[in-house]
N, C-alpha and C. Protein backbone atom coordinates (compact mmCIF):
# COMPACT_ATOMS: atom_id res chain seq x y z
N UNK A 1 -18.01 -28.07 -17.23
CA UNK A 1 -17.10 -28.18 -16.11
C UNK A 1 -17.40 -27.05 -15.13
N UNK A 2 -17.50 -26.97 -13.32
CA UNK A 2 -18.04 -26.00 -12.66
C UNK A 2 -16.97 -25.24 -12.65
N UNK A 3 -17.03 -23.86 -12.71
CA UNK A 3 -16.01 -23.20 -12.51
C UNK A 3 -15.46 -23.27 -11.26
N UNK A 4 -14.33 -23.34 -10.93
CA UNK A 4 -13.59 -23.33 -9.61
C UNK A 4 -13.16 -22.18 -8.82
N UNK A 5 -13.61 -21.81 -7.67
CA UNK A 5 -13.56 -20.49 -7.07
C UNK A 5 -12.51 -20.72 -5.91
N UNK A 6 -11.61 -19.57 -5.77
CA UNK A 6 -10.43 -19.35 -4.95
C UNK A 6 -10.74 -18.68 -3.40
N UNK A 7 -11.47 -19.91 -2.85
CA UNK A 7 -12.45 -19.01 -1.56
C UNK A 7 -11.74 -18.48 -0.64
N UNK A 8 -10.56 -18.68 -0.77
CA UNK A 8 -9.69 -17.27 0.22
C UNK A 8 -9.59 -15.74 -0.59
N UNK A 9 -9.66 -15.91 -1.83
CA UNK A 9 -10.04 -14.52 -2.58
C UNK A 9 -11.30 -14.14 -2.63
N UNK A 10 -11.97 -15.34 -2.96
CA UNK A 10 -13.66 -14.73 -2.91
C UNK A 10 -13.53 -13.97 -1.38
N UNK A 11 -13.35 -14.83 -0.25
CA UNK A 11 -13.63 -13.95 1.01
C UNK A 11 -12.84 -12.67 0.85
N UNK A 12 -11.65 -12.61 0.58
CA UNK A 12 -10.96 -11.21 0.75
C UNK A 12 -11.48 -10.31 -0.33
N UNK A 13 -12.57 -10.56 -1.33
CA UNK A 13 -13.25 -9.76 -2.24
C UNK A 13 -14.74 -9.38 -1.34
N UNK A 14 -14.95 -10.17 -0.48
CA UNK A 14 -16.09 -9.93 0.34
C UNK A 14 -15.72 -8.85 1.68
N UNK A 15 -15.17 -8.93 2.15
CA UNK A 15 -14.07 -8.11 2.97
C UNK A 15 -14.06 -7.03 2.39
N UNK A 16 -13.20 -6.83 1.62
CA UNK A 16 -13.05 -5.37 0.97
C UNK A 16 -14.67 -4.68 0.75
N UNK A 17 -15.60 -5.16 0.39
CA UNK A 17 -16.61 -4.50 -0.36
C UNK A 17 -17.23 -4.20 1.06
N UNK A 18 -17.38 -5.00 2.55
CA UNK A 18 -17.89 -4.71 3.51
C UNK A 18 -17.54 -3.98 3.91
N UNK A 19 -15.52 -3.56 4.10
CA UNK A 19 -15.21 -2.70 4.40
C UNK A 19 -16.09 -1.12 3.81
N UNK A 20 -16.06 -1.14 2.58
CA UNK A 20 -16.70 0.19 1.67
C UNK A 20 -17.70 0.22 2.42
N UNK A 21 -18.90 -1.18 2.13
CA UNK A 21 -20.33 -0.49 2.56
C UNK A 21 -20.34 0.17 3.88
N UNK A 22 -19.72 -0.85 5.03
CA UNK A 22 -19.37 -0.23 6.17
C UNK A 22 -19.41 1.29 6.55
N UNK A 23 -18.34 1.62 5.93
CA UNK A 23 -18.07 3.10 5.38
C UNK A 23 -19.08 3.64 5.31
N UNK A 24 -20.31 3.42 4.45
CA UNK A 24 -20.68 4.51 4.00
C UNK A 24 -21.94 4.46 4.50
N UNK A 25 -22.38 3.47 5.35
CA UNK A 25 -23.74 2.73 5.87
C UNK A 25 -23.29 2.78 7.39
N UNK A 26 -22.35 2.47 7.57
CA UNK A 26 -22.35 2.25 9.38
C UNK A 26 -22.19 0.55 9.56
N UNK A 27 -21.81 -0.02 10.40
CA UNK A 27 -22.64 -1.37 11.16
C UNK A 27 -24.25 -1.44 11.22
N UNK A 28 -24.51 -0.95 11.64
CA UNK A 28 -25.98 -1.44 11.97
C UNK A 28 -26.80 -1.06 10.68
N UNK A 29 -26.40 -0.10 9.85
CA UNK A 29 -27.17 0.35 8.56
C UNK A 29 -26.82 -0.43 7.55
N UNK A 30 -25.79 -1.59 7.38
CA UNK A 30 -25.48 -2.56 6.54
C UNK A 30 -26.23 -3.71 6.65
N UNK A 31 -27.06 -4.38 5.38
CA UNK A 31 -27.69 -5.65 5.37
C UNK A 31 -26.35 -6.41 4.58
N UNK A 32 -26.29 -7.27 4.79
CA UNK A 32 -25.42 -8.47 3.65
C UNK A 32 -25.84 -8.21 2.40
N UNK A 33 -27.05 -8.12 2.11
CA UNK A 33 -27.09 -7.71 0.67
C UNK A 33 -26.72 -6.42 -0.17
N UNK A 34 -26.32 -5.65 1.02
CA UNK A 34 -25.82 -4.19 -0.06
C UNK A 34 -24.14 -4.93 0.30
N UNK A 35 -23.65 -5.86 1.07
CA UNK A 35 -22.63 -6.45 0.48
C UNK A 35 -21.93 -7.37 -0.62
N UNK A 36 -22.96 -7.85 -1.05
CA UNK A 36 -22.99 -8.60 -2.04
C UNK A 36 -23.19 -8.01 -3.25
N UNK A 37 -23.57 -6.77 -3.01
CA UNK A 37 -23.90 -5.81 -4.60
C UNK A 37 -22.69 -5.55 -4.49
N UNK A 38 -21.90 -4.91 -3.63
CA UNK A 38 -20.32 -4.10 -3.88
C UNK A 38 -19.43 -5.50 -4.32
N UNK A 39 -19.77 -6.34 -3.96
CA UNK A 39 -18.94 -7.46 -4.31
C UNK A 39 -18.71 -7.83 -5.62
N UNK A 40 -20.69 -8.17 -5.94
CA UNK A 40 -20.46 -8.04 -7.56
C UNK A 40 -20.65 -9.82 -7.33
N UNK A 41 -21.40 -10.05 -6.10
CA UNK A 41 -21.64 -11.60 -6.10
C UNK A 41 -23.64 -11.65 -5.64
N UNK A 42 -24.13 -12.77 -5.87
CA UNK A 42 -25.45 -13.06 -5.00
C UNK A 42 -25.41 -12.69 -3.60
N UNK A 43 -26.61 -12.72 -2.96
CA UNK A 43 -26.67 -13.18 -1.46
C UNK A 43 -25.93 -14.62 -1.12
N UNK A 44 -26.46 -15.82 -2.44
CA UNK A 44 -26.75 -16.84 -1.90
C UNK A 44 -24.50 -17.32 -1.44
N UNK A 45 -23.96 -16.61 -2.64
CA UNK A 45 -23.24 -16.84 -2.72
C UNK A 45 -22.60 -16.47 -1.62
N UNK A 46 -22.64 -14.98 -0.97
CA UNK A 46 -22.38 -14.37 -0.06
C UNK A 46 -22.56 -15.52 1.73
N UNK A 47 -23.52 -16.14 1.61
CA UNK A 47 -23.85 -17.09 2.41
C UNK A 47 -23.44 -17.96 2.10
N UNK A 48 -22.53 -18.59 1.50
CA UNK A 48 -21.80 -19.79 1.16
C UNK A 48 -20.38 -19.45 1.88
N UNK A 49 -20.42 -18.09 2.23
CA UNK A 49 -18.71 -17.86 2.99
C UNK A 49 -18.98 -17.40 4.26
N UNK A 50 -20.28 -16.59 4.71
CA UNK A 50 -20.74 -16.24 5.97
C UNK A 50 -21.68 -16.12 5.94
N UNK A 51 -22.10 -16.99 7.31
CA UNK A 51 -24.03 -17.31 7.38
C UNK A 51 -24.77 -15.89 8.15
N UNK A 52 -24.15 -15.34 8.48
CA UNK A 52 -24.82 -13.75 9.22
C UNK A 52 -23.76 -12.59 8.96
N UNK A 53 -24.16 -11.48 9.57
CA UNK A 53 -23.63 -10.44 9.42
C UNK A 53 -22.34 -10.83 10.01
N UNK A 54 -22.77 -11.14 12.01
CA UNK A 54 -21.78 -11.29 12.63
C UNK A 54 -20.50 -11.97 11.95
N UNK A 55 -20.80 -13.03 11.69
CA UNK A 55 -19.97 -13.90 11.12
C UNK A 55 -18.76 -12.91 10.26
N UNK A 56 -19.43 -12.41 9.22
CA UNK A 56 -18.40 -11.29 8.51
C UNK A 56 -17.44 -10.41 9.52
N UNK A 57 -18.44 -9.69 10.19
CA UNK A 57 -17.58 -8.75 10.81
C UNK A 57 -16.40 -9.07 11.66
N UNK A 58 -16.52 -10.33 12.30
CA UNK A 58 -15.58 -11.32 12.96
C UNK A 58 -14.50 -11.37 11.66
N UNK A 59 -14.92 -11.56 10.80
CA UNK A 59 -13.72 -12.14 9.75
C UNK A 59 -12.93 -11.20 9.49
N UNK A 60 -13.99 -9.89 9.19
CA UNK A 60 -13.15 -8.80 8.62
C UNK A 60 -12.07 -8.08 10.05
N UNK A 61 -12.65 -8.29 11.29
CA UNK A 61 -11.91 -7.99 12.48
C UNK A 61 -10.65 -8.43 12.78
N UNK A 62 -10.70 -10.05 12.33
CA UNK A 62 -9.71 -10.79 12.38
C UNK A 62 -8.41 -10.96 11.61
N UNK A 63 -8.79 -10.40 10.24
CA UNK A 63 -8.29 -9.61 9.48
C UNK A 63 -7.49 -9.09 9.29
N UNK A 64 -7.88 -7.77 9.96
CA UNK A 64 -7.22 -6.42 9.91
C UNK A 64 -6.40 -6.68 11.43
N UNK A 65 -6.88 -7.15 12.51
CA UNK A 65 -5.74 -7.29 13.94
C UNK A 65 -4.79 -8.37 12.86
N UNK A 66 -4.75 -9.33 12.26
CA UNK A 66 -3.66 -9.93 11.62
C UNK A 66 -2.84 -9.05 10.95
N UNK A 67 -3.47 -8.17 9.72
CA UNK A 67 -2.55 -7.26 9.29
C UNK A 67 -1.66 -6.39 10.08
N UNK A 68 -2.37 -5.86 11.45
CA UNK A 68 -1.59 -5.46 11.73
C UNK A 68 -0.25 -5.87 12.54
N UNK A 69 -0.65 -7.46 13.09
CA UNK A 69 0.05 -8.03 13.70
C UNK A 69 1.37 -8.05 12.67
N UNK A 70 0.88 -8.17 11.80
CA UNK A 70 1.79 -8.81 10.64
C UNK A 70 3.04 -7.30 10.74
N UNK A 71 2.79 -6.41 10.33
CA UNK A 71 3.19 -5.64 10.31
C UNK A 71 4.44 -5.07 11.72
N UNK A 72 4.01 -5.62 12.62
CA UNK A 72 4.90 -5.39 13.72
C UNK A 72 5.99 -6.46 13.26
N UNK A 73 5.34 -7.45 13.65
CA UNK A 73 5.89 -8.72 13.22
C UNK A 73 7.56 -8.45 12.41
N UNK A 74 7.03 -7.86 11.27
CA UNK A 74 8.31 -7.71 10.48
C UNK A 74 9.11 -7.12 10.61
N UNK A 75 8.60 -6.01 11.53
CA UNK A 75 9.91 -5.04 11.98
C UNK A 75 10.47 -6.06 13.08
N UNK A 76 10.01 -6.83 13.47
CA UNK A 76 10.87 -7.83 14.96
C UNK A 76 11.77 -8.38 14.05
N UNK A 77 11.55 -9.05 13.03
CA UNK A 77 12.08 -9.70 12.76
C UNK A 77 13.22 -10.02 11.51
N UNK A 78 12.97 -8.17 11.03
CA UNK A 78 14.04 -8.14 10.19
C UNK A 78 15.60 -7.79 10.49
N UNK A 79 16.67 -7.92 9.27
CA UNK A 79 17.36 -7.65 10.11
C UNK A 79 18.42 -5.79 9.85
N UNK A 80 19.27 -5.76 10.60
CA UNK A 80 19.62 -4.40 10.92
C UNK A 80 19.90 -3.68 12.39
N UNK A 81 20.19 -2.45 12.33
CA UNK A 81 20.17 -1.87 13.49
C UNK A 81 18.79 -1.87 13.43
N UNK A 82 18.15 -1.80 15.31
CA UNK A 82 17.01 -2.01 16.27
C UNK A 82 16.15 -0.72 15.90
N UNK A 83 16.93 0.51 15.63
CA UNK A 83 16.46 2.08 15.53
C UNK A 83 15.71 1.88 14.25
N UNK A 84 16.51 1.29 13.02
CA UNK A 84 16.39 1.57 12.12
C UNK A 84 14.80 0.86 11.69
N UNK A 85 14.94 -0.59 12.30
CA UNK A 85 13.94 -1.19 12.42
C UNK A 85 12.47 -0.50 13.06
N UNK A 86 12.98 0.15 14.27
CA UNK A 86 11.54 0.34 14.77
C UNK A 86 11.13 1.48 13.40
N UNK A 87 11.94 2.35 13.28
CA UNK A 87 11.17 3.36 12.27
C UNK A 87 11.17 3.16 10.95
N UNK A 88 11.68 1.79 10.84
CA UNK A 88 10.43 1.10 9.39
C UNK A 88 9.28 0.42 9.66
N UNK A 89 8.68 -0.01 11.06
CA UNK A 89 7.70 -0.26 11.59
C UNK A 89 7.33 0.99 11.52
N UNK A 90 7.54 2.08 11.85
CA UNK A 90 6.24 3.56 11.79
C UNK A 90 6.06 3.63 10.09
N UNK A 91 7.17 3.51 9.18
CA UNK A 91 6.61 4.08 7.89
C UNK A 91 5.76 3.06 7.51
N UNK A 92 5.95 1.94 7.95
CA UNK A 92 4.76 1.19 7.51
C UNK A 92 3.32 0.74 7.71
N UNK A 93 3.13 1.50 9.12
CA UNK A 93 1.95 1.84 9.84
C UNK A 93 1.27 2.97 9.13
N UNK A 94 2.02 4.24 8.94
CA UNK A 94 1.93 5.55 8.28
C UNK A 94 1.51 5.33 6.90
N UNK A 95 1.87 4.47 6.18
CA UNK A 95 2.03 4.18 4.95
C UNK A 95 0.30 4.00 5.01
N UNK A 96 -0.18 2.96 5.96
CA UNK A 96 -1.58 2.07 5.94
C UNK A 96 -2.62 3.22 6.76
N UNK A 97 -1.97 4.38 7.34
CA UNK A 97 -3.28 5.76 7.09
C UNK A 97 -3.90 5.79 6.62
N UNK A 98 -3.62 6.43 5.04
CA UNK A 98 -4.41 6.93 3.67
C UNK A 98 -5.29 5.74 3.53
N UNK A 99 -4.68 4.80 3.44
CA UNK A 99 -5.51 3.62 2.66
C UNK A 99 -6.91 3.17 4.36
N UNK A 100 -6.65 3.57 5.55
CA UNK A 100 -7.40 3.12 6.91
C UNK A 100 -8.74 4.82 6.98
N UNK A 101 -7.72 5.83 6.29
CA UNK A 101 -8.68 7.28 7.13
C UNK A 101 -10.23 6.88 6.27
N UNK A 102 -10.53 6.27 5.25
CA UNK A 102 -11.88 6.63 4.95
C UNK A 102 -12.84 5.17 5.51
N UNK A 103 -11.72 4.27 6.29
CA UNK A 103 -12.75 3.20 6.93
C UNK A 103 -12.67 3.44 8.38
N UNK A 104 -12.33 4.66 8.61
CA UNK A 104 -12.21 5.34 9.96
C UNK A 104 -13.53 4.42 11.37
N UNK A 105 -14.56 4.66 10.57
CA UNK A 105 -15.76 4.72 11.26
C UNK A 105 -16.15 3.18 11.50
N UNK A 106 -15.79 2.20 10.19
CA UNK A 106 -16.60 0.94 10.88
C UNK A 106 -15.43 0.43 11.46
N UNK A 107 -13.96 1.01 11.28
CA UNK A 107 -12.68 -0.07 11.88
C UNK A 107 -13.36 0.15 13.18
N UNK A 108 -13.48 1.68 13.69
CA UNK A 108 -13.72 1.88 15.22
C UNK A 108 -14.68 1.32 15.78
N UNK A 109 -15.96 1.25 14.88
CA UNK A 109 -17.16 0.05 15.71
C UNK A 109 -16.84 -1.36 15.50
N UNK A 110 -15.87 -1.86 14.74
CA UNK A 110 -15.36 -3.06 14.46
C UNK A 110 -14.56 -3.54 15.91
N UNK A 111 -13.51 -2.76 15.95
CA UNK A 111 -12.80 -3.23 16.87
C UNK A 111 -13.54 -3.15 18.38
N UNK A 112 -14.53 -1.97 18.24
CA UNK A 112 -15.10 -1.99 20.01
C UNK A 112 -16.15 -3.05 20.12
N UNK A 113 -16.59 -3.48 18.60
CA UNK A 113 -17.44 -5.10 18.86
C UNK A 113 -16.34 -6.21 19.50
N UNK A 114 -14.84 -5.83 18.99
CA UNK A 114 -13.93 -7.16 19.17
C UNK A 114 -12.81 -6.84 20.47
N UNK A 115 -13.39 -6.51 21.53
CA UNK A 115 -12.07 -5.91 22.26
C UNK A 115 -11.47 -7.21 22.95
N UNK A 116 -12.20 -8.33 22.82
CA UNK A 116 -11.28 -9.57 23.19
C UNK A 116 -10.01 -10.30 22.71
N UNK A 117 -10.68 -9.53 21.34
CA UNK A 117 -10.02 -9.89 20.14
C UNK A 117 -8.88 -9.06 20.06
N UNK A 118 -8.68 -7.86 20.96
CA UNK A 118 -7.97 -6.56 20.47
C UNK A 118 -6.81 -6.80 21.59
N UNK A 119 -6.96 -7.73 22.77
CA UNK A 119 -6.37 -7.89 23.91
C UNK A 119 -4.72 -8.57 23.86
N UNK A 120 -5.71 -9.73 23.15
CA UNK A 120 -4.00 -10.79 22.82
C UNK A 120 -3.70 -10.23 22.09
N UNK A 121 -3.64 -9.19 20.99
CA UNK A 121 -2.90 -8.85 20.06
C UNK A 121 -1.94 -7.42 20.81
N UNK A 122 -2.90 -6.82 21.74
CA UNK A 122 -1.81 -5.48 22.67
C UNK A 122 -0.98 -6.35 22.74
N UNK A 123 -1.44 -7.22 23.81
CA UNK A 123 0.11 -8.20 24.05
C UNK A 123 0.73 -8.54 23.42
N UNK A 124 0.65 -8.91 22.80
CA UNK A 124 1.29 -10.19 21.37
C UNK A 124 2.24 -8.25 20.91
N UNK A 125 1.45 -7.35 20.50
CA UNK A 125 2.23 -6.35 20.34
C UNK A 125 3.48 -5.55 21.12
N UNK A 126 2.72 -5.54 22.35
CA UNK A 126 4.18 -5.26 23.36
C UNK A 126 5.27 -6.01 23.39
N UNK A 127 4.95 -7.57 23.52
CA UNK A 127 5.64 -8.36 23.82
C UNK A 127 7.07 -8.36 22.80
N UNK A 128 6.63 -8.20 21.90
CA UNK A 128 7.29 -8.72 20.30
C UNK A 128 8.11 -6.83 20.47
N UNK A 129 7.80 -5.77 21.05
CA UNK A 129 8.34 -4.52 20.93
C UNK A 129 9.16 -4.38 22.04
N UNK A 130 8.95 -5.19 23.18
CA UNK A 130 9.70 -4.85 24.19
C UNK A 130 10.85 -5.88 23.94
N UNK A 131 10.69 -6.94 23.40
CA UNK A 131 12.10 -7.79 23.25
C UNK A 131 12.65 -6.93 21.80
N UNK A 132 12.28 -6.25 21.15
CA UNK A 132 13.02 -5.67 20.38
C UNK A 132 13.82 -4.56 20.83
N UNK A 133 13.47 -3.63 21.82
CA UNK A 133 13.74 -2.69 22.57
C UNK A 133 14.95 -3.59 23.48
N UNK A 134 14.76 -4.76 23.80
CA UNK A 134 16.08 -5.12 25.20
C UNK A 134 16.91 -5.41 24.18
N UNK A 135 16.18 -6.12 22.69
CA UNK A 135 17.75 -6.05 21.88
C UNK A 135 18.48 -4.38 21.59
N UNK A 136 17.94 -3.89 21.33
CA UNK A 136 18.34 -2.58 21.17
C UNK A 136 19.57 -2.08 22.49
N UNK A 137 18.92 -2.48 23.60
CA UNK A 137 19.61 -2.43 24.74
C UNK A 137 20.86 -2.96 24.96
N UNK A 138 20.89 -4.56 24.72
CA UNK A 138 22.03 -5.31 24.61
C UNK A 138 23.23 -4.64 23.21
N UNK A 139 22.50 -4.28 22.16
CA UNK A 139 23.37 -3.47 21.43
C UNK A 139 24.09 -2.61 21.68
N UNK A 140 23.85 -1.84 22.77
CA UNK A 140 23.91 -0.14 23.11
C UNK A 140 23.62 0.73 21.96
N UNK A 141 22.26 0.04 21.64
CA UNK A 141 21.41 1.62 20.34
C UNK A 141 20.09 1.82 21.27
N UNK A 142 19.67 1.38 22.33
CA UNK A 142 18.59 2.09 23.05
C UNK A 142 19.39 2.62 24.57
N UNK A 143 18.79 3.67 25.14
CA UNK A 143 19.15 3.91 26.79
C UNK A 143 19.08 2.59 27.30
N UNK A 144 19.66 2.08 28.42
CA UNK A 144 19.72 1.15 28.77
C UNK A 144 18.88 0.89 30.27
N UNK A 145 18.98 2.47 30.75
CA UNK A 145 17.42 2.63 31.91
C UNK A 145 16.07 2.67 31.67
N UNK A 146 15.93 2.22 30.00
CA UNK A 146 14.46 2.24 29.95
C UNK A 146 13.75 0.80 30.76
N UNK A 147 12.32 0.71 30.54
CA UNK A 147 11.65 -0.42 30.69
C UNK A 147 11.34 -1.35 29.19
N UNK A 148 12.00 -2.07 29.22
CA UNK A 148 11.39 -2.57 27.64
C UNK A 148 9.39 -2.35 27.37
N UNK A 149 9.07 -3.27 28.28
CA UNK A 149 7.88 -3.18 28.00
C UNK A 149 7.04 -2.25 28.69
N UNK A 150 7.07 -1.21 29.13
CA UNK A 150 6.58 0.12 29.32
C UNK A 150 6.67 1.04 27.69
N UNK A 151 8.11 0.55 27.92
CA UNK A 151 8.47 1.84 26.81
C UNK A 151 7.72 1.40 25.51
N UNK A 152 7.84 0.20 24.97
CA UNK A 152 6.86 -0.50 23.91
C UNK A 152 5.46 -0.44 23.80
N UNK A 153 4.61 -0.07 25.57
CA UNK A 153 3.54 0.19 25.54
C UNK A 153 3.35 1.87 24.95
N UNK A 154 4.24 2.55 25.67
CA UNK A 154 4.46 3.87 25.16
C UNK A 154 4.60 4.28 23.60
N UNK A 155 5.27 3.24 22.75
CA UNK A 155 5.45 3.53 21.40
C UNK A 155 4.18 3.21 21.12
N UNK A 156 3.50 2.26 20.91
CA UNK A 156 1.67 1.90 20.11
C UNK A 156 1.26 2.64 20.97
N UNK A 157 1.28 3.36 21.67
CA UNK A 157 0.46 4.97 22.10
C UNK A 157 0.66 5.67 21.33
N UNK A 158 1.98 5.77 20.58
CA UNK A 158 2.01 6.76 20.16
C UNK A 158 1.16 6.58 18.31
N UNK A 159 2.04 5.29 17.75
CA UNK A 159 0.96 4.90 16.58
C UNK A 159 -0.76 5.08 16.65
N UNK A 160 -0.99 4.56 17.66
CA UNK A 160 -2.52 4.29 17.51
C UNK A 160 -2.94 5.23 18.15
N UNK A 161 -2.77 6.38 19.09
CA UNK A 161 -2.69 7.42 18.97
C UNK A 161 -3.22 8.35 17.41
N UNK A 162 -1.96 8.37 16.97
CA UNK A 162 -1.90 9.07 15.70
C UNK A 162 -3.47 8.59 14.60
N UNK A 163 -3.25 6.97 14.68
CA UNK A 163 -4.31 6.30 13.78
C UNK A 163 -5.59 7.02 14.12
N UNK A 164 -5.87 6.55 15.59
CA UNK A 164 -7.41 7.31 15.58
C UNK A 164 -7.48 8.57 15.27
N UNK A 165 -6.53 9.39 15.44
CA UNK A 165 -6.78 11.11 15.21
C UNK A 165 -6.86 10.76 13.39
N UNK A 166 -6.54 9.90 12.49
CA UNK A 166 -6.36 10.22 11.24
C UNK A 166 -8.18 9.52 11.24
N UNK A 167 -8.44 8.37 11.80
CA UNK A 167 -9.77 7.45 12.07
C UNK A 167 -10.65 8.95 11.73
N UNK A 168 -10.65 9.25 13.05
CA UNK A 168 -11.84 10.59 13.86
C UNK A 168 -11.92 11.69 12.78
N UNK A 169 -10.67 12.58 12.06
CA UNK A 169 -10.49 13.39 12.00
C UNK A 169 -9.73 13.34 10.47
N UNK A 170 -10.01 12.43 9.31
CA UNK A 170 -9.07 12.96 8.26
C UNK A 170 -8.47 13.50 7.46
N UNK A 171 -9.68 14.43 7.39
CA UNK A 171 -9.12 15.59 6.55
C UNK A 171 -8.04 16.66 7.16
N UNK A 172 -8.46 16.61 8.77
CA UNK A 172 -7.96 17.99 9.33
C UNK A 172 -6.28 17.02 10.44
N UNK A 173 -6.14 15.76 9.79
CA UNK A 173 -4.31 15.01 10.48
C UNK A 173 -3.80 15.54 9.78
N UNK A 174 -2.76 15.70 10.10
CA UNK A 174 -1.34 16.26 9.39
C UNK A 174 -0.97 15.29 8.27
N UNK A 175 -0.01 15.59 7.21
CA UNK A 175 0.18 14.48 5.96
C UNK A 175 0.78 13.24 6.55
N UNK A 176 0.73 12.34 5.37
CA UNK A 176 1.49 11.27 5.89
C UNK A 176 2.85 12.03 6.49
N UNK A 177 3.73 12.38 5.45
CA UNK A 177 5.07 12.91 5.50
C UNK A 177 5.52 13.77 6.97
N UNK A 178 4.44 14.43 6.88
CA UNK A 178 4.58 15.39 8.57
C UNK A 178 4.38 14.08 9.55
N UNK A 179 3.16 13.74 9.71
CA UNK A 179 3.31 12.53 10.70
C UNK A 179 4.48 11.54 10.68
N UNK A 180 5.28 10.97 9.80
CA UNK A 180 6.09 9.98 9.38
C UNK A 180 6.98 10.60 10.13
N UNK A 181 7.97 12.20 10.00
CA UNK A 181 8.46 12.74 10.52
C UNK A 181 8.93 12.96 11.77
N UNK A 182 7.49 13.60 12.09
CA UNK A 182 7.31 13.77 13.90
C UNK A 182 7.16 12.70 14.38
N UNK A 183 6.64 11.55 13.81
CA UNK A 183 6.73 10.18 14.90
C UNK A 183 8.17 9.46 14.58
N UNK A 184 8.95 10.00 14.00
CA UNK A 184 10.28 9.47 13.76
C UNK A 184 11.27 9.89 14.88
N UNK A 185 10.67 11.47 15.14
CA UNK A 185 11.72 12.12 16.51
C UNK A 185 11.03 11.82 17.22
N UNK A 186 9.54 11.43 17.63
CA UNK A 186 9.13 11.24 18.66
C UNK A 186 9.57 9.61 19.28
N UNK A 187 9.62 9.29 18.27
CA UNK A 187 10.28 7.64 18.65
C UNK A 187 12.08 7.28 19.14
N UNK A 188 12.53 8.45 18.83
CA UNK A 188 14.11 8.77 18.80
C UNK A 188 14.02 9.20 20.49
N UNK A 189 13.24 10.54 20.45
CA UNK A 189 13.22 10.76 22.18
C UNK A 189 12.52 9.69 23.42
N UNK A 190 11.95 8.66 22.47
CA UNK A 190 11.32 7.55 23.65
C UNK A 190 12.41 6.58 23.82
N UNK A 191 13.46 6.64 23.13
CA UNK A 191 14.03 5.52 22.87
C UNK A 191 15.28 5.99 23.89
N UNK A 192 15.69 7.32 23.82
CA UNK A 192 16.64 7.87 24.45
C UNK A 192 17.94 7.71 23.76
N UNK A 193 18.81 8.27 24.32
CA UNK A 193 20.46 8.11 23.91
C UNK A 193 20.84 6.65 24.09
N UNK A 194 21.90 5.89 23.17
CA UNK A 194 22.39 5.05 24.02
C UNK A 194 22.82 4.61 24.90
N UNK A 195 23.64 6.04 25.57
CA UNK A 195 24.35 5.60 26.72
C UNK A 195 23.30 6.23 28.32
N UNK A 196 22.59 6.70 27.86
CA UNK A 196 21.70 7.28 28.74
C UNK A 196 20.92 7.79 28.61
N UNK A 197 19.79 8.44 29.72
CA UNK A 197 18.69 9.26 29.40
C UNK A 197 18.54 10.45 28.50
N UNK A 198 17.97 11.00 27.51
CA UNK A 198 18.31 12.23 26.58
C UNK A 198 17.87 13.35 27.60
């Protein structure tokens, strides 16, 4: 009987191992076949889920902008006070540091291969932060003179911000805990008082 393979796991087992080689090879210093060794699969097999490099790196791009979509996502849409929400959206960005600082290097040539790819998702990100922000507003838990979607562009400045300095620089970012912190008041002073400017 052929064994039966779970090709949304096989790919997310292919993924992960590109991510590593990535890492430690670069983009351009990665063949598919030192991906398929970390995998722990053939070439041929490896080509049964993506016929070129490109192909992968698209997948793995697509990926990770989902994860992170995902991740906003849930803070829109859970429920609670708006405050409380946005800054379980930072611990859970913060949280995905440690596990992002040692793929620092191919996320960053990943995403500057995909900046088309990186476009609808700003949006798709503001969009989904600034209607969380006018709810906040309609509550009276945000200032009510902000701009929703300024100020939402202003907050993923401040995340992705932080990300690349942990990307660029990981040993020498501050801990999770310090960052979690300071982007907790820093998100408190963007947000302002309720009844007005702080």
């Amino acid at each position: 009987m052929p064994k039966i393979v779970d090709a949304d796991s096989e790919r997310a087992k292919i993924r992960e191992a590109a991510l590593k080689v990535f890492a430690r090879r670069g983009l351009a210093g990665t063949a598919l076949g030192y991906v398929a060794a970390e995998a722990g699969i053939s070439r041929a097999s490896l080509y049964h889920y993506y016929t070129d490099k490109a192909a992968l790196i698209d997948d793995v791009a697509q990926h990770l902008l989902k994860e992170e979509a995902e991740i906003f996502a849930s803070a829109a849409q859970a429920q609670g006070p708006v405050r409380q929400r946005l800054l379980a959206l930072s611990e859970a960005v913060i949280a995905r540091f440690d596990q992002w600082a040692g793929l620092g290097r191919p996320l960053l040539e990943i995403w500057a291969r995909n900046a088309d790819a990186l476009r609808p998702l700003l949006h798709g990100l503001r969009t989904s932060l600034a209607k969380l922000i006018a709810e906040g507003q309609r509550q009276g838990e945000v200032d009510p003179d902000l701009d929703p979607l300024a100020t939402a562009a202003v907050m993923i400045g401040l995340i992705d911000g932080l990300m690349l300095q942990v990307f660029v620089d990981p040993h020498g970012a501050p801990s999770g805990a310090q960052m979690h912190k300071a982007l907790a008041q820093a998100l408190e002073r963007v947000l302002g008082r309720p009844g007005g400017p702080s």
